[in-house]
PDB file of N, CA and C in Angstrom:
ATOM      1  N   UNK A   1       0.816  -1.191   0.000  1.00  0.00           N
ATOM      2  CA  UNK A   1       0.000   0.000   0.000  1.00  0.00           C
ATOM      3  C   UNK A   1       0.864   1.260   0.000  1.00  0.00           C
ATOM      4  N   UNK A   2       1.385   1.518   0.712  1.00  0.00           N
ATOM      5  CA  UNK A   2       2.866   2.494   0.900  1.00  0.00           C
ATOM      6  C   UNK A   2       3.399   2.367  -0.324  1.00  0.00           C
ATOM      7  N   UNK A   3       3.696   1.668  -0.537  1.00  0.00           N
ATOM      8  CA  UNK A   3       4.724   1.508  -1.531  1.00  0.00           C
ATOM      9  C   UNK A   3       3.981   2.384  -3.238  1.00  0.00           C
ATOM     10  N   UNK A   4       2.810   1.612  -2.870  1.00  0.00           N
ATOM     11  CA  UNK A   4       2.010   2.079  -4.399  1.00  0.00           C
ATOM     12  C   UNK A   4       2.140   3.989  -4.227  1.00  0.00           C
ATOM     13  N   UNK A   5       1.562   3.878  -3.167  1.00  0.00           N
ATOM     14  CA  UNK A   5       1.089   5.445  -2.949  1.00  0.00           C
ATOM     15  C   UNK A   5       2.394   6.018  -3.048  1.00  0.00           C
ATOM     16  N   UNK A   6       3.573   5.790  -2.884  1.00  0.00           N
ATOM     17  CA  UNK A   6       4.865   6.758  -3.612  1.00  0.00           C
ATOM     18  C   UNK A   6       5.220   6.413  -5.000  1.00  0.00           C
ATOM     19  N   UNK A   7       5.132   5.405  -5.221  1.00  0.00           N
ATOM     20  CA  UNK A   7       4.740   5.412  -7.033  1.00  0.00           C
ATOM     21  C   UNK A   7       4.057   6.490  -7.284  1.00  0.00           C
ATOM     22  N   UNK A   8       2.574   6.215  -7.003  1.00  0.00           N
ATOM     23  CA  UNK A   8       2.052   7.320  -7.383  1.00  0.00           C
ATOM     24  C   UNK A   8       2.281   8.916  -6.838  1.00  0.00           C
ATOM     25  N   UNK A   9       2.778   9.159  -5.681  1.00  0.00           N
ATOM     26  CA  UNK A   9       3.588  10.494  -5.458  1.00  0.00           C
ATOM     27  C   UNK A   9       4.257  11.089  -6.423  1.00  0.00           C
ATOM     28  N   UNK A  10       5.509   9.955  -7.117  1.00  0.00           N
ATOM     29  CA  UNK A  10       6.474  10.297  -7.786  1.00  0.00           C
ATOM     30  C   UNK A  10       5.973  10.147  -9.277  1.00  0.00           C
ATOM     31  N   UNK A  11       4.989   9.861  -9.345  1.00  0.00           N
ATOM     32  CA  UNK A  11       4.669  10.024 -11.357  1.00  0.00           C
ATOM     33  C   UNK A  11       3.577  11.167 -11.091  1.00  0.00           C
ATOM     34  N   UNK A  12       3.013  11.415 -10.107  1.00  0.00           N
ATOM     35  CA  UNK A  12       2.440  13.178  -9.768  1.00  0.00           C
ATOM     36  C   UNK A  12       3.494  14.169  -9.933  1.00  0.00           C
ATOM     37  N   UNK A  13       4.446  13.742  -9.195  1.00  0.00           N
ATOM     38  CA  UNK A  13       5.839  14.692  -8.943  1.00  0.00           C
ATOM     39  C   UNK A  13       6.389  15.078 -10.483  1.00  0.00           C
ATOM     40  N   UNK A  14       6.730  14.050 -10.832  1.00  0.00           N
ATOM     41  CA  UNK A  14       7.400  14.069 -12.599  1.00  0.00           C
ATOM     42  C   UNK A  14       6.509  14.937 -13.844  1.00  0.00           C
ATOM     43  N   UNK A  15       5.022  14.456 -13.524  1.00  0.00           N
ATOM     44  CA  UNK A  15       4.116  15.079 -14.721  1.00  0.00           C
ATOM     45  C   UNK A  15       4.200  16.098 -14.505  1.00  0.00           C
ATOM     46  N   UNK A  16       4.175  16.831 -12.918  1.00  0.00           N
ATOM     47  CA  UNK A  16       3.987  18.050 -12.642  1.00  0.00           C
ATOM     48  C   UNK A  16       5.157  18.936 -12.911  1.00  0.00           C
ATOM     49  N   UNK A  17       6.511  18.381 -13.061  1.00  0.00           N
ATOM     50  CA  UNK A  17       7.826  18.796 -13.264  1.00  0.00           C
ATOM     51  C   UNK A  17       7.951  19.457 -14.698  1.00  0.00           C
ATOM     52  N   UNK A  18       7.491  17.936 -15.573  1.00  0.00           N
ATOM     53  CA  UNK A  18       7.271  18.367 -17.168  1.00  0.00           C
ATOM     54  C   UNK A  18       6.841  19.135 -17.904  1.00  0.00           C
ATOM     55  N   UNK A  19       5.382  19.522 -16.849  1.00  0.00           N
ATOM     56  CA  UNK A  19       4.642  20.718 -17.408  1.00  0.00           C
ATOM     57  C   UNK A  19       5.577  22.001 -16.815  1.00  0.00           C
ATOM     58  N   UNK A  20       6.106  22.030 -15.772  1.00  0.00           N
ATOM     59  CA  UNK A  20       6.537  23.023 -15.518  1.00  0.00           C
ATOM     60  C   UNK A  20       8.143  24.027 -16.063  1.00  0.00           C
ATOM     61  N   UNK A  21       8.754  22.528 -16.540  1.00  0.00           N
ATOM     62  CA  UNK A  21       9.346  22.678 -17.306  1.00  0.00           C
ATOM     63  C   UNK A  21       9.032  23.069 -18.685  1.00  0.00           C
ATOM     64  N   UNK A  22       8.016  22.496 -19.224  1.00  0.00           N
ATOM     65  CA  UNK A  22       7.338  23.121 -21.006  1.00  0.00           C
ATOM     66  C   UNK A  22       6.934  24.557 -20.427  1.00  0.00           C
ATOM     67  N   UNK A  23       6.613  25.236 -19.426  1.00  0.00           N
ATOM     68  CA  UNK A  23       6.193  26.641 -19.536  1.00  0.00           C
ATOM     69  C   UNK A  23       7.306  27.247 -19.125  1.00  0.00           C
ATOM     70  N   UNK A  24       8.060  26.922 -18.849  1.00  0.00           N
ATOM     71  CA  UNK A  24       9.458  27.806 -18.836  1.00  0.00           C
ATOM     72  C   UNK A  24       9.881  28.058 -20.162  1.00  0.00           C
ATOM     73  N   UNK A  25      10.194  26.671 -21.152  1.00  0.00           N
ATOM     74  CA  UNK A  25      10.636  26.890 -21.810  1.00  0.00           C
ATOM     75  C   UNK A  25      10.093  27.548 -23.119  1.00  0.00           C
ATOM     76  N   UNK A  26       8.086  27.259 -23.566  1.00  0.00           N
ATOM     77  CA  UNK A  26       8.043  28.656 -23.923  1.00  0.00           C
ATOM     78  C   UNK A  26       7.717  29.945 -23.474  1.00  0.00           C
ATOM     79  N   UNK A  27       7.749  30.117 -22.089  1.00  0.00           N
ATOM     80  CA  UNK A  27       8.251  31.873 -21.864  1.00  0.00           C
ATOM     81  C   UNK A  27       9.399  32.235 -22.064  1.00  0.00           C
ATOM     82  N   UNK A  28      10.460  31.234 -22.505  1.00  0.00           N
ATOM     83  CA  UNK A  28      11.631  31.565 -22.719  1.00  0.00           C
ATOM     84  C   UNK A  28      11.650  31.595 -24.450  1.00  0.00           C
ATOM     85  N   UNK A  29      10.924  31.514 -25.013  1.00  0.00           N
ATOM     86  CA  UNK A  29      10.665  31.115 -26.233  1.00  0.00           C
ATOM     87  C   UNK A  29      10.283  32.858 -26.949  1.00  0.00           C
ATOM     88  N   UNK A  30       8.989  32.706 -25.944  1.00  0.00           N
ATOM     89  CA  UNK A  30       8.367  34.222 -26.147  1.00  0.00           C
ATOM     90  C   UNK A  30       8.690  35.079 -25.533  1.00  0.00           C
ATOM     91  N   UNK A  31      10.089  35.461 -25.028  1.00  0.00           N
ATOM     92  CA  UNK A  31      10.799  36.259 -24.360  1.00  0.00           C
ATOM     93  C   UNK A  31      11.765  36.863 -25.613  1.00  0.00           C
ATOM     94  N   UNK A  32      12.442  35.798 -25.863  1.00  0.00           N
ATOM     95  CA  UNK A  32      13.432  36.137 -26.921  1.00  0.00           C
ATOM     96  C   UNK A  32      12.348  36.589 -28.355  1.00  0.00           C
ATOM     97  N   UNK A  33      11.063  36.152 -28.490  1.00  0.00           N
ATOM     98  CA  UNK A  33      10.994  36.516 -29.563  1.00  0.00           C
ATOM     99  C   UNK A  33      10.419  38.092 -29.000  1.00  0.00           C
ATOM    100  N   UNK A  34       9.915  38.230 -28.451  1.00  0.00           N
ATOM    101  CA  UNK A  34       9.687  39.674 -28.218  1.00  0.00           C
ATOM    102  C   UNK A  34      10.729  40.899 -28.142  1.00  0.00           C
ATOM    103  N   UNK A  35      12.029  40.278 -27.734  1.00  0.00           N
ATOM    104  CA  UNK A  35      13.272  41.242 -27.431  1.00  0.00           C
ATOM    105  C   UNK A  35      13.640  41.439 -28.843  1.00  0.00           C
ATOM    106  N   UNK A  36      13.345  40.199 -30.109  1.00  0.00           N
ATOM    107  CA  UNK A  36      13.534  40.949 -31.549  1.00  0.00           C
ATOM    108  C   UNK A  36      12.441  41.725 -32.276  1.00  0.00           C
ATOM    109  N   UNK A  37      11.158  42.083 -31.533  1.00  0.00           N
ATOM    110  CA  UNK A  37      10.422  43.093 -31.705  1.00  0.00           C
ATOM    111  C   UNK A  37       8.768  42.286 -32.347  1.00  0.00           C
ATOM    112  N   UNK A  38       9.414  40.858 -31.921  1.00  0.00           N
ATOM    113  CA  UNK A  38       7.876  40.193 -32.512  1.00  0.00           C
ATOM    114  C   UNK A  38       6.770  39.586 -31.375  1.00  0.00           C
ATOM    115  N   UNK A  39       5.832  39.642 -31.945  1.00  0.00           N
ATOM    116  CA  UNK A  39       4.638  39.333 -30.928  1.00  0.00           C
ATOM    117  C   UNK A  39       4.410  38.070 -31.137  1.00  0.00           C
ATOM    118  N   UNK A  40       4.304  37.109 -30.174  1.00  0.00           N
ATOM    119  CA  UNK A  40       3.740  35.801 -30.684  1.00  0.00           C
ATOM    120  C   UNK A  40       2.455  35.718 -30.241  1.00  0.00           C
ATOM    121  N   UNK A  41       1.404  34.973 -31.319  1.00  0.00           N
ATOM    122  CA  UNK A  41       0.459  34.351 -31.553  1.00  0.00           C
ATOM    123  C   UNK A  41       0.278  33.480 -31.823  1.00  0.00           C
ATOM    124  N   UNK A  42      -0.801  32.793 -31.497  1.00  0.00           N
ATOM    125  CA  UNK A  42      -1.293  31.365 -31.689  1.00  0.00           C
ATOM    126  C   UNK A  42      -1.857  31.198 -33.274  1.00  0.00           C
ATOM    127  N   UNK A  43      -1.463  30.006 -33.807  1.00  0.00           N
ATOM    128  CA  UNK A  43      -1.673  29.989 -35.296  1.00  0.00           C
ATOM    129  C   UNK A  43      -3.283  30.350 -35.595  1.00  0.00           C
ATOM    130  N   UNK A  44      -4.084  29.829 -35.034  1.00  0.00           N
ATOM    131  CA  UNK A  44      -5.611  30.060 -35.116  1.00  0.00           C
ATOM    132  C   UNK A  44      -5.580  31.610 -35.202  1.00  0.00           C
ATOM    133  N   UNK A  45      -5.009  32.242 -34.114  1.00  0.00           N
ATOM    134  CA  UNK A  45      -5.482  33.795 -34.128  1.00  0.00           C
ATOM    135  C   UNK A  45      -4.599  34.832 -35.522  1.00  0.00           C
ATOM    136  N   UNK A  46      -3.038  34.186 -35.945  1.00  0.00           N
ATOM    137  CA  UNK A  46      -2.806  34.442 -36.906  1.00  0.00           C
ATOM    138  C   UNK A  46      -3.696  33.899 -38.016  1.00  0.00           C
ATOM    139  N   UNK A  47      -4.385  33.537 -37.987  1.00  0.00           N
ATOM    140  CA  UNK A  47      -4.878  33.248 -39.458  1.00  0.00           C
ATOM    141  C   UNK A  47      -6.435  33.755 -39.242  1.00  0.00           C
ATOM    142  N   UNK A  48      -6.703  34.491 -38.355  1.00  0.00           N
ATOM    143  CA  UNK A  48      -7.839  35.140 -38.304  1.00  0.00           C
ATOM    144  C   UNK A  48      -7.904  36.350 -38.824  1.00  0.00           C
ATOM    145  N   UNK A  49      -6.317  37.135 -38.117  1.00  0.00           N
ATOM    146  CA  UNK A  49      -5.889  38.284 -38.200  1.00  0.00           C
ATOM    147  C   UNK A  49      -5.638  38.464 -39.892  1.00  0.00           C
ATOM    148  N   UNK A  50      -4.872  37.196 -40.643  1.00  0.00           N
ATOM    149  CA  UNK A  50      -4.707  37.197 -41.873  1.00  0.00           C
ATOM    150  C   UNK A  50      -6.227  37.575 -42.375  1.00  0.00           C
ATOM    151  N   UNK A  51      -7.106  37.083 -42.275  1.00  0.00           N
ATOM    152  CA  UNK A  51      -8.195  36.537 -43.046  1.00  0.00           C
ATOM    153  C   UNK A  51      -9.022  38.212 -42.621  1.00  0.00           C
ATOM    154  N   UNK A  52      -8.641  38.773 -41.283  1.00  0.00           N
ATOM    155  CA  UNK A  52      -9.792  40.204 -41.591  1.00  0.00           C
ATOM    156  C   UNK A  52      -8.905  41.451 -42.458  1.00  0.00           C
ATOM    157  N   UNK A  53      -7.587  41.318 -42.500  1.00  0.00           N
ATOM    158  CA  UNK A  53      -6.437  42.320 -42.762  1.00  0.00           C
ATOM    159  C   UNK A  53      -6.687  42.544 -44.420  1.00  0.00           C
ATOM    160  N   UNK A  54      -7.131  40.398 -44.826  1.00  0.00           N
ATOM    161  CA  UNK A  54      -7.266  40.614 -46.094  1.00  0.00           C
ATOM    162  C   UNK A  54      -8.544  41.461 -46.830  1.00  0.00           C
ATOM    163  N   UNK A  55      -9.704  41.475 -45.884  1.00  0.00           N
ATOM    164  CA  UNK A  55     -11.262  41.970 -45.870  1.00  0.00           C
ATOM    165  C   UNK A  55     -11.145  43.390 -46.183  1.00  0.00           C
ATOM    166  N   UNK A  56     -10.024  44.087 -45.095  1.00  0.00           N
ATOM    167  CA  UNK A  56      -9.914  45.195 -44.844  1.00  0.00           C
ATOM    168  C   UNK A  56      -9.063  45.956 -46.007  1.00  0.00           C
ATOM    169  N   UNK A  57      -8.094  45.504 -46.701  1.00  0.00           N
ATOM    170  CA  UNK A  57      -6.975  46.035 -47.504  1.00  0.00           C
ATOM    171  C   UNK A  57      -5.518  45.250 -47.372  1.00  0.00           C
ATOM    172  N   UNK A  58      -4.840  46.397 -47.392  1.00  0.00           N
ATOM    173  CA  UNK A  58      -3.293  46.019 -47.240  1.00  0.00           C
ATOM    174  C   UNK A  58      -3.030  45.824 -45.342  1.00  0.00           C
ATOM    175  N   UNK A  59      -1.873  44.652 -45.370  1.00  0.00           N
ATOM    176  CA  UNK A  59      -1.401  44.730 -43.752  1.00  0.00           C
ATOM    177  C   UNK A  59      -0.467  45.114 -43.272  1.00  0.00           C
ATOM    178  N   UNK A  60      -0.277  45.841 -42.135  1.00  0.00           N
ATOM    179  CA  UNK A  60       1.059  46.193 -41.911  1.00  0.00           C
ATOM    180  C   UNK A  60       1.884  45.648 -41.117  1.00  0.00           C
ATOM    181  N   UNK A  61       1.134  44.183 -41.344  1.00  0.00           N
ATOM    182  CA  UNK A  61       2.107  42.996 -40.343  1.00  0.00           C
ATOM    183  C   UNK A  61       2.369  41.721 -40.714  1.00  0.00           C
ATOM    184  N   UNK A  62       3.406  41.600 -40.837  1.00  0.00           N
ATOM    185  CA  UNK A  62       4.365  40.313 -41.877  1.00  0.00           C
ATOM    186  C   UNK A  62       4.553  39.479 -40.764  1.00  0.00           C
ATOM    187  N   UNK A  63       3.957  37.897 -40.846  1.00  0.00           N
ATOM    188  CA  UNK A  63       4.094  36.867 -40.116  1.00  0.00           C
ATOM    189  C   UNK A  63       4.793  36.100 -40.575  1.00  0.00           C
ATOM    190  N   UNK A  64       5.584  35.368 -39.749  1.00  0.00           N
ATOM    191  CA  UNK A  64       6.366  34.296 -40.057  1.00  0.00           C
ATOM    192  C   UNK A  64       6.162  33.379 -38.892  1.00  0.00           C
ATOM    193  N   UNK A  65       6.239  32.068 -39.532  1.00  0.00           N
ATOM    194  CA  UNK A  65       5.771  30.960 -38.961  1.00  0.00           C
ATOM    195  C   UNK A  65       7.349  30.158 -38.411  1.00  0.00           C
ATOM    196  N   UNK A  66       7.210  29.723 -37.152  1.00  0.00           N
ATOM    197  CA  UNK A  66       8.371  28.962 -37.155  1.00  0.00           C
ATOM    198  C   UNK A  66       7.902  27.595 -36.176  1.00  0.00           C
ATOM    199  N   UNK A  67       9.071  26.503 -36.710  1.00  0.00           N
ATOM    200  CA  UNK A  67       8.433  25.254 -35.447  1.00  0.00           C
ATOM    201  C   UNK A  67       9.505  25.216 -34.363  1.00  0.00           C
ATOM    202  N   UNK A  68       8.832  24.940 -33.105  1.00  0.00           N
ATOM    203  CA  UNK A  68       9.542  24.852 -31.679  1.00  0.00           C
ATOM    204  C   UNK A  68       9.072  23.222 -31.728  1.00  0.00           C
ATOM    205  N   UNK A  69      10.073  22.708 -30.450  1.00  0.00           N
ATOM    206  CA  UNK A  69       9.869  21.781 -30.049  1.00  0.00           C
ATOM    207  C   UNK A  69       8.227  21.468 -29.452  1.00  0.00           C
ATOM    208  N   UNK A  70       7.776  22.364 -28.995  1.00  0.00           N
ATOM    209  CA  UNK A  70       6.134  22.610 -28.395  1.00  0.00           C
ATOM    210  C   UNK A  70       5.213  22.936 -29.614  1.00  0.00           C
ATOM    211  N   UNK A  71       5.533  22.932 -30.836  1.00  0.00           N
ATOM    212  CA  UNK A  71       4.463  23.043 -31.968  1.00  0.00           C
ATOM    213  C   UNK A  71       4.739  24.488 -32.495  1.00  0.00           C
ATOM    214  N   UNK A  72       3.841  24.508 -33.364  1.00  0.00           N
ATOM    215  CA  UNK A  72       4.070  25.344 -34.332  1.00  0.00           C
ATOM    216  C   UNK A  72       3.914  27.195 -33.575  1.00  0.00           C
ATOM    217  N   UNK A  73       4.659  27.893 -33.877  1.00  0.00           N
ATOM    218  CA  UNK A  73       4.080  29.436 -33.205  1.00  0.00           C
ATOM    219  C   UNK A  73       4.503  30.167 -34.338  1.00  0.00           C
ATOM    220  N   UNK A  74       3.260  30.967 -34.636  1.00  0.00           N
ATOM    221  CA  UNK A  74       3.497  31.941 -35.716  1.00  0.00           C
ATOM    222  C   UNK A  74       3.949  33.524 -34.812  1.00  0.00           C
ATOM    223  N   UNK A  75       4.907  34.285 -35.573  1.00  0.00           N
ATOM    224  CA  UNK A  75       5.475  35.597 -34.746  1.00  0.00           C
ATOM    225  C   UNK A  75       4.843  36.653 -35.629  1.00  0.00           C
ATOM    226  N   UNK A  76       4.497  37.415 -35.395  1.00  0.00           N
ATOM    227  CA  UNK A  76       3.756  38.774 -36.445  1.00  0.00           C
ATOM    228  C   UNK A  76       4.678  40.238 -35.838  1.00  0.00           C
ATOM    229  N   UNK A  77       4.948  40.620 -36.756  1.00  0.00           N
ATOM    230  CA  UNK A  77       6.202  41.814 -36.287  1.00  0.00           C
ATOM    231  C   UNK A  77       5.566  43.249 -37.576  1.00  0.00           C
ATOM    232  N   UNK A  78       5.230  44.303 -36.784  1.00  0.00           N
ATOM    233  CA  UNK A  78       4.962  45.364 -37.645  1.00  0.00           C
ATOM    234  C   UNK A  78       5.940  45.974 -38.540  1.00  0.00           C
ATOM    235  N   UNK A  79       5.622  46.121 -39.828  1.00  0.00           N
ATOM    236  CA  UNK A  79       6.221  46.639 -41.010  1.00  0.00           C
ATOM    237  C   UNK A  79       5.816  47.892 -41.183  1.00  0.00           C
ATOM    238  N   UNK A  80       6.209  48.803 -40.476  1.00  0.00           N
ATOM    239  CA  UNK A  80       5.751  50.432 -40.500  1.00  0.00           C
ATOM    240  C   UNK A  80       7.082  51.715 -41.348  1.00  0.00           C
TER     241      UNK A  80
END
């Protein structure tokens, strides 16, 4: 009984580590991309933003898509 219940302590302990580790590493992700002047967004909301910019006219914000180890993040950086 003991025994199980620190099994299960320690695979609580670990999952909880992993996640905490994946949000470090993208705030560290979206740290650096912000210090080169880009905003990150989630691909859904870039391609929303694409889709009203196109409704509206011309955009004055050039996205580029890049892949992280955590999936895809598109960066949108103003062209003024």
């Amino acid at each position: 009984m003991i025994i199980t219940l620190g099994v299960l302590f320690m695979a609580l302990a670990n999952i909880l580590a992993a996640l905490l580790v994946q949000g470090a590493v993208i705030s560290g992700e979206r740290f650096e991309m912000e210090q080169r002047g880009k905003v990150l967004v989630d691909r859904w909301f870039a391609a929303k933003s694409r889709e009203a910019e196109a409704e509206a006219g011309t955009s004055p914000w050039r996205f580029q898509r890049s892949t992280t180890r955590f999936g895809d993040i598109t960066a949108m950086r103003r062209t003024e």
